[in-house]
C-alpha atoms as a PDB file:
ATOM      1  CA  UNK A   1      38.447 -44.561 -39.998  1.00  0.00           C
ATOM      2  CA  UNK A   2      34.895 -44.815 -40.086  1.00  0.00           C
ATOM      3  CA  UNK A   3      34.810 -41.056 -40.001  1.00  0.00           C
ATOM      4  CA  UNK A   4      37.045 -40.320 -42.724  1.00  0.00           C
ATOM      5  CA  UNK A   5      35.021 -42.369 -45.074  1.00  0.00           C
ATOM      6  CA  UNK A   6      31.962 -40.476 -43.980  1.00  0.00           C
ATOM      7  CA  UNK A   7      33.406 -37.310 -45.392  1.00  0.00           C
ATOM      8  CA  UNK A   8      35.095 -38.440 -48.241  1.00  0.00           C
ATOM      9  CA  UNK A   9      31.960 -40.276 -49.604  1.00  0.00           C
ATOM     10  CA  UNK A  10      30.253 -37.481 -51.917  1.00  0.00           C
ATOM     11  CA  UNK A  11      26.140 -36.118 -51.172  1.00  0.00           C
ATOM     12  CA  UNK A  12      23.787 -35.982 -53.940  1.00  0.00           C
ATOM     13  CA  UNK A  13      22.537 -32.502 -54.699  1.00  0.00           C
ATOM     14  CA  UNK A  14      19.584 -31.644 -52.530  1.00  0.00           C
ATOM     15  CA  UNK A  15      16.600 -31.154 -54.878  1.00  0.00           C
ATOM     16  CA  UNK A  16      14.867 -28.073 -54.946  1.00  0.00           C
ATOM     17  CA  UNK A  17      10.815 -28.200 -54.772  1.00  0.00           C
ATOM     18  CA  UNK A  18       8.976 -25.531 -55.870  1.00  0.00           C
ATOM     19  CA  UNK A  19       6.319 -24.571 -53.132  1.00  0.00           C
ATOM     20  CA  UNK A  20       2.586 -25.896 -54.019  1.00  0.00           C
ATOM     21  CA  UNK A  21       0.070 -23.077 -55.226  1.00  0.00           C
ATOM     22  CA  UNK A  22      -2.914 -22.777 -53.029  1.00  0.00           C
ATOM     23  CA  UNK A  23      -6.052 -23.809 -55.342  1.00  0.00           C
ATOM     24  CA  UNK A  24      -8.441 -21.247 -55.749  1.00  0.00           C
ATOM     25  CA  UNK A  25     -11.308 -22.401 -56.484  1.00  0.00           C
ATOM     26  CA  UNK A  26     -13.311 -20.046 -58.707  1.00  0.00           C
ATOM     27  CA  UNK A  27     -17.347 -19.791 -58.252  1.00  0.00           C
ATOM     28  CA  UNK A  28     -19.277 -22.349 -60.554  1.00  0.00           C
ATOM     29  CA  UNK A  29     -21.311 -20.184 -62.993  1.00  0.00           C
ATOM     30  CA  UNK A  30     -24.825 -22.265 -64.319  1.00  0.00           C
ATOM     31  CA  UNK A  31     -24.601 -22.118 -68.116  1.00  0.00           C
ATOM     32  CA  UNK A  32     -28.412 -22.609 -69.422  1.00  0.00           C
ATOM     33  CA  UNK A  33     -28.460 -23.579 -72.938  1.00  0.00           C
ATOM     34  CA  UNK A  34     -29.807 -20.920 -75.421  1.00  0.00           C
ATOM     35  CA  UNK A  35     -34.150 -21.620 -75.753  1.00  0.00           C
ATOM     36  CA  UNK A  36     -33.863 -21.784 -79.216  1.00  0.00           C
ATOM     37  CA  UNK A  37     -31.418 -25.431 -79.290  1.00  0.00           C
ATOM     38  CA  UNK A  38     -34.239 -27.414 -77.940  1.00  0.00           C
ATOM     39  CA  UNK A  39     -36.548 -27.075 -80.596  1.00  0.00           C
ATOM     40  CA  UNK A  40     -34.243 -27.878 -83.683  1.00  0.00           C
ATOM     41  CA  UNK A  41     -33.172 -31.498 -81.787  1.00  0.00           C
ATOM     42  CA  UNK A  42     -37.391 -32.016 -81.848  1.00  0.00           C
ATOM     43  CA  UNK A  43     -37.373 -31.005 -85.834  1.00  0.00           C
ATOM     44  CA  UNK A  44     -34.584 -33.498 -86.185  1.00  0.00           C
ATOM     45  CA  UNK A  45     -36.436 -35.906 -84.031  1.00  0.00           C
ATOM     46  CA  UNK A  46     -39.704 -35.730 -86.264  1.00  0.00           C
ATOM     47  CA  UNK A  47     -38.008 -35.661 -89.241  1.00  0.00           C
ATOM     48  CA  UNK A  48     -36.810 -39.377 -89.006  1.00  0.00           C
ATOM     49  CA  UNK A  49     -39.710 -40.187 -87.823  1.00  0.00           C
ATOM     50  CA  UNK A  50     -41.773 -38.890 -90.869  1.00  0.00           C
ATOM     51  CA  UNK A  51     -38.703 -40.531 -93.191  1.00  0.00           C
ATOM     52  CA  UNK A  52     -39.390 -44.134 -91.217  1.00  0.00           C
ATOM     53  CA  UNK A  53     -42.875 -44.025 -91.823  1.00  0.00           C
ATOM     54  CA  UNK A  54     -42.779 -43.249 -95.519  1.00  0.00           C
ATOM     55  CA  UNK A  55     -40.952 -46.332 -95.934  1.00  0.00           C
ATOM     56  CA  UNK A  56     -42.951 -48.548 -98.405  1.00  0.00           C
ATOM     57  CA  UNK A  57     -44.302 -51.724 -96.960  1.00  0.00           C
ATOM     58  CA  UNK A  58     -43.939 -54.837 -98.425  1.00  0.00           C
ATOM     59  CA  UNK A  59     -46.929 -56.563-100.339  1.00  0.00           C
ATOM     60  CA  UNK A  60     -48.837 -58.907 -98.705  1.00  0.00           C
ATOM     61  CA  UNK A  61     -47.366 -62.642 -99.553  1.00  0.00           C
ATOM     62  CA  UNK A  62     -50.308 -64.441-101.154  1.00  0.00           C
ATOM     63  CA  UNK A  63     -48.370 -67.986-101.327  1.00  0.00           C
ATOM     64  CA  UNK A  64     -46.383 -70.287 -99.854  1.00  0.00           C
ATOM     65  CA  UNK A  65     -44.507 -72.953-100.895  1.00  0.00           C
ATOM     66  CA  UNK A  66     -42.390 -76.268-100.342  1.00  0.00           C
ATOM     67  CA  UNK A  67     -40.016 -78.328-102.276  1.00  0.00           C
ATOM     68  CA  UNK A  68     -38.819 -81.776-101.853  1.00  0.00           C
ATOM     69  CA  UNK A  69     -35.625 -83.086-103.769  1.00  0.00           C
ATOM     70  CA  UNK A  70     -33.988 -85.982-104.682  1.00  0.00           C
ATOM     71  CA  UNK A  71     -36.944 -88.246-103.459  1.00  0.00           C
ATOM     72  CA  UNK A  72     -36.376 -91.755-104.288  1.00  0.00           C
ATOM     73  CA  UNK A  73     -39.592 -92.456-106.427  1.00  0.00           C
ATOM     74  CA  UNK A  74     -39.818 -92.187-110.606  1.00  0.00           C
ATOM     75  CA  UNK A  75     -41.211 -88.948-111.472  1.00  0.00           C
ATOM     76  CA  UNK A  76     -43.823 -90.391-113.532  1.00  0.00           C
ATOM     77  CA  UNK A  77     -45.031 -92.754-110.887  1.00  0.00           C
ATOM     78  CA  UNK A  78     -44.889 -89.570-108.723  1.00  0.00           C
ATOM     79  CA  UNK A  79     -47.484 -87.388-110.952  1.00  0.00           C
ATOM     80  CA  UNK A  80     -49.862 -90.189-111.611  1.00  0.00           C
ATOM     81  CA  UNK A  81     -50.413 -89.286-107.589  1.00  0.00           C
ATOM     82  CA  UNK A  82     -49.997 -85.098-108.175  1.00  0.00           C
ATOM     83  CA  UNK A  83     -52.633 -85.347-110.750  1.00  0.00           C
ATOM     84  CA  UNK A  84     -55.126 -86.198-108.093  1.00  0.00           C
ATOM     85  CA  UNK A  85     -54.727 -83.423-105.811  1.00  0.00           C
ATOM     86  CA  UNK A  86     -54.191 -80.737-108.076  1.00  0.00           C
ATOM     87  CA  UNK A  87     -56.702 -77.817-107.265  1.00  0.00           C
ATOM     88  CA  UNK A  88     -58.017 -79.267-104.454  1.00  0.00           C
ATOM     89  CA  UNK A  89     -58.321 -77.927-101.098  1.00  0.00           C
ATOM     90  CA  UNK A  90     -55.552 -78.917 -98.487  1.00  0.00           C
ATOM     91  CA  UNK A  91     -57.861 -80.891 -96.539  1.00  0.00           C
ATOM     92  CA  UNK A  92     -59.384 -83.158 -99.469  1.00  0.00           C
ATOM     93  CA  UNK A  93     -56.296 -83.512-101.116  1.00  0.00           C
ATOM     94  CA  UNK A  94     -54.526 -85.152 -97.550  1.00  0.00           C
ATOM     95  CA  UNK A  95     -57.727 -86.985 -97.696  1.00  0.00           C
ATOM     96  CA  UNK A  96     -57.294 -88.338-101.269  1.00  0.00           C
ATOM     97  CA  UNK A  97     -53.688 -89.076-100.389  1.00  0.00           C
ATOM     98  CA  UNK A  98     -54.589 -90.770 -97.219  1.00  0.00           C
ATOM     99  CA  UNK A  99     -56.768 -92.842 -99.434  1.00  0.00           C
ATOM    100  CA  UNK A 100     -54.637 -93.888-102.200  1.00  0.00           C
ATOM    101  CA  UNK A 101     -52.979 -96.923-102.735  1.00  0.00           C
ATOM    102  CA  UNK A 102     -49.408 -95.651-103.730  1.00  0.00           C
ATOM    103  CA  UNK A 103     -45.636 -95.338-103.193  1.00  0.00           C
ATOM    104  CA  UNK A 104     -46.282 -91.786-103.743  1.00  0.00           C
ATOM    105  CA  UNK A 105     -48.864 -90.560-102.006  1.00  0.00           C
ATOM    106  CA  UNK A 106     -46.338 -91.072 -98.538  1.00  0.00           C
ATOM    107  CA  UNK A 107     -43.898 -88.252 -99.872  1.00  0.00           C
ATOM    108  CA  UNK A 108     -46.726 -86.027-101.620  1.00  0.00           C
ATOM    109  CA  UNK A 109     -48.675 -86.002 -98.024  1.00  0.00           C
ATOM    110  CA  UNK A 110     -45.736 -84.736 -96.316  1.00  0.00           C
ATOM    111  CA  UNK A 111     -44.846 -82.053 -98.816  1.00  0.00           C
ATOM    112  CA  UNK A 112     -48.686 -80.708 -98.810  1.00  0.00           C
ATOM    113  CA  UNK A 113     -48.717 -80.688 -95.095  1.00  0.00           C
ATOM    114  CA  UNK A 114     -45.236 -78.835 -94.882  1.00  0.00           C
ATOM    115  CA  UNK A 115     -46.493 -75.923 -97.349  1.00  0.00           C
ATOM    116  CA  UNK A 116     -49.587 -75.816 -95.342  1.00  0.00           C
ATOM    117  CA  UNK A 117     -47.688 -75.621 -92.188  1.00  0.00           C
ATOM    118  CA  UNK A 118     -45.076 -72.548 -94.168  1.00  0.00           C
ATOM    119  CA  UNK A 119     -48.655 -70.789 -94.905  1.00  0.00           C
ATOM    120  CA  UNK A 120     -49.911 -70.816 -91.350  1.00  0.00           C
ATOM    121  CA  UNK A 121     -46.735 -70.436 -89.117  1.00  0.00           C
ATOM    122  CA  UNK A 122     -44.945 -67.826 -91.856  1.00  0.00           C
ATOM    123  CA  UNK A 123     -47.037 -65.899 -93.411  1.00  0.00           C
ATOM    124  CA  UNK A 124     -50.340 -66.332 -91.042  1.00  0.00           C
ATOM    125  CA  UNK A 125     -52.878 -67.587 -93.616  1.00  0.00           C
ATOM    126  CA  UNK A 126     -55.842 -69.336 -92.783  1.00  0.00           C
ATOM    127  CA  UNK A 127     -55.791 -72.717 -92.487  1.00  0.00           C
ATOM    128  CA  UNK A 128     -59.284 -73.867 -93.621  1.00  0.00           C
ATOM    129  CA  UNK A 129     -58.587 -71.677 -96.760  1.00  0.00           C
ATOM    130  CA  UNK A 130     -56.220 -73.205 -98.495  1.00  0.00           C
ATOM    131  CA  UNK A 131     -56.064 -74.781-101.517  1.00  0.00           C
ATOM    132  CA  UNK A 132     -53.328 -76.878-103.923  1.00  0.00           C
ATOM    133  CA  UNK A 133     -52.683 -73.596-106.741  1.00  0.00           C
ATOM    134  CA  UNK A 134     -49.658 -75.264-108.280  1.00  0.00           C
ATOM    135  CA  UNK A 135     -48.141 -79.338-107.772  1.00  0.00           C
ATOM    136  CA  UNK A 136     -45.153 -80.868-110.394  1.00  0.00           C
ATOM    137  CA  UNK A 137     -42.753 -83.276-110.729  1.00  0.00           C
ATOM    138  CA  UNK A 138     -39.496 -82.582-112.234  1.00  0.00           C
ATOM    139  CA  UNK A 139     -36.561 -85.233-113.038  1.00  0.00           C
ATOM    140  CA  UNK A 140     -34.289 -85.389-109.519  1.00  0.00           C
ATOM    141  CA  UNK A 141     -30.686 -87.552-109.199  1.00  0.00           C
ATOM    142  CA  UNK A 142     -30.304 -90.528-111.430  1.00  0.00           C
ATOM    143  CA  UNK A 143     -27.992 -93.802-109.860  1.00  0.00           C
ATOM    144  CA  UNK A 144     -26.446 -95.289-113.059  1.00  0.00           C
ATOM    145  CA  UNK A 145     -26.076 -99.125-111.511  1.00  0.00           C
ATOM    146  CA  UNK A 146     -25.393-102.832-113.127  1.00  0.00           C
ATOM    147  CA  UNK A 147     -27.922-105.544-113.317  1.00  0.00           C
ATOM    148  CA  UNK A 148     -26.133-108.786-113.803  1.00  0.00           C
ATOM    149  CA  UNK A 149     -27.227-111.054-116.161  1.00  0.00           C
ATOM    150  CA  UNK A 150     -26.580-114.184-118.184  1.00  0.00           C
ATOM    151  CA  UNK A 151     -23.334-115.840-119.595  1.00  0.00           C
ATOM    152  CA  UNK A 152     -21.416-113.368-117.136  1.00  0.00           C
ATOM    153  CA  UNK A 153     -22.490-110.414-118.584  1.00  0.00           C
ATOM    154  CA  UNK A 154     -24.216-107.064-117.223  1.00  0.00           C
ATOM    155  CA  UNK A 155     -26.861-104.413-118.664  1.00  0.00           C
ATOM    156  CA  UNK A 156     -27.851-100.872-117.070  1.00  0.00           C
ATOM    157  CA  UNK A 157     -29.856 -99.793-114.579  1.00  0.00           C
ATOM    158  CA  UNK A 158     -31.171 -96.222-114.015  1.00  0.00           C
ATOM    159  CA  UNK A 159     -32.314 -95.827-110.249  1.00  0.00           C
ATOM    160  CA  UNK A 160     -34.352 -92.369-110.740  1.00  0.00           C
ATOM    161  CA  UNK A 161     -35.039 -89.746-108.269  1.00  0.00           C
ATOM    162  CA  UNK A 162     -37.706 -87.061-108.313  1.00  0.00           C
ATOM    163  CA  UNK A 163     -37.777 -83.502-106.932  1.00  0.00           C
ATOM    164  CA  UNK A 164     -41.277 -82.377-105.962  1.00  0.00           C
ATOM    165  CA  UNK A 165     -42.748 -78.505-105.523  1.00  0.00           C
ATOM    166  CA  UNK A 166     -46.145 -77.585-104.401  1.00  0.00           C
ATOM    167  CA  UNK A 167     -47.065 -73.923-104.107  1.00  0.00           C
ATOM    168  CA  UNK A 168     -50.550 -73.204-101.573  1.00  0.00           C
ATOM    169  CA  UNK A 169     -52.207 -70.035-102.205  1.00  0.00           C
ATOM    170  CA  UNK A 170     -55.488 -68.666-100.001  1.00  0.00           C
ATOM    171  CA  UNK A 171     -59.110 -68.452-101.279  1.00  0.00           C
END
């Protein structure tokens, strides 16, 4: 019985391969690249080069500046303080400041010495020639608050701000 079902089981169609092809393997020929493609890549070359160096350079930045906002001090208290150090040299004017008996000079100082430190570290000025060419005070944030007062009854109270700008310009 085993037999029989031998035989009656049917084969799969042998597959035909095809016989490999030998490789040839052809000589290597040395292709040298025409004389006359070498130079036109160095035209190219120069030609960006000249195009990169006509660009137009920038102008020299002559100033610097720095700006404060919203500083909680009046603006006219503030430029009773500005009007001392207008003009003046970085170094007298942090000595005036350092020397003045106001709220303001505190905020003022640090403004001057940030400017000064924008001129050095940014646009490598000199430090011992600098002067103050422009200081103001302009109106900043204002906090609209209540003041109580007698009989139960309130009036207004405007809590101003100032913003501050300083511009430092080289001798």
């Amino acid at each position: 019985m085993a037999e029989e079902k031998k035989t009656t089981a049917k084969k799969a169609p042998a597959k035909k391969v095809a016989p490999k092809a030998a490789k040839v393997e052809a000589p290597v020929e040395e292709v040298k690249a025409p004389v006359e493609e070498a130079p036109k890549k160095e035209k190219k070359a120069t030609k960006k080069a000249e195009k990169k160096v006509e660009a137009p350079k920038k102008p020299a930045v002559t100033e610097a500046r720095a700006v404060a906002k919203n500083v909680r001090l009046t603006p006219r208290k503030a430029r009773l303080v500005i009007d001392l150090v207008r003009g003046k040299d970085v170094k007298v004017a942090l000595g005036l400041l350092a020397n003045t008996n106001k709220a303001a000079s505190e905020p003022v100082t640090k403004l001057i010495k940030s400017a000064a430190a924008n001129a050095v570290n940014n646009f490598g000025m000199d430090e011992d020639k600098l002067y103050i060419d422009q200081i103001w005070a302009n109106d900043g944030l204002r906090m609209k608050r209540y003041l109580p007062r007698a009989k139960g009854s309130a009036s207004g109270l405007v809590k101003r701000n100032s913003h501050l700008y300083v511009v430092i310009k080289m001798r």
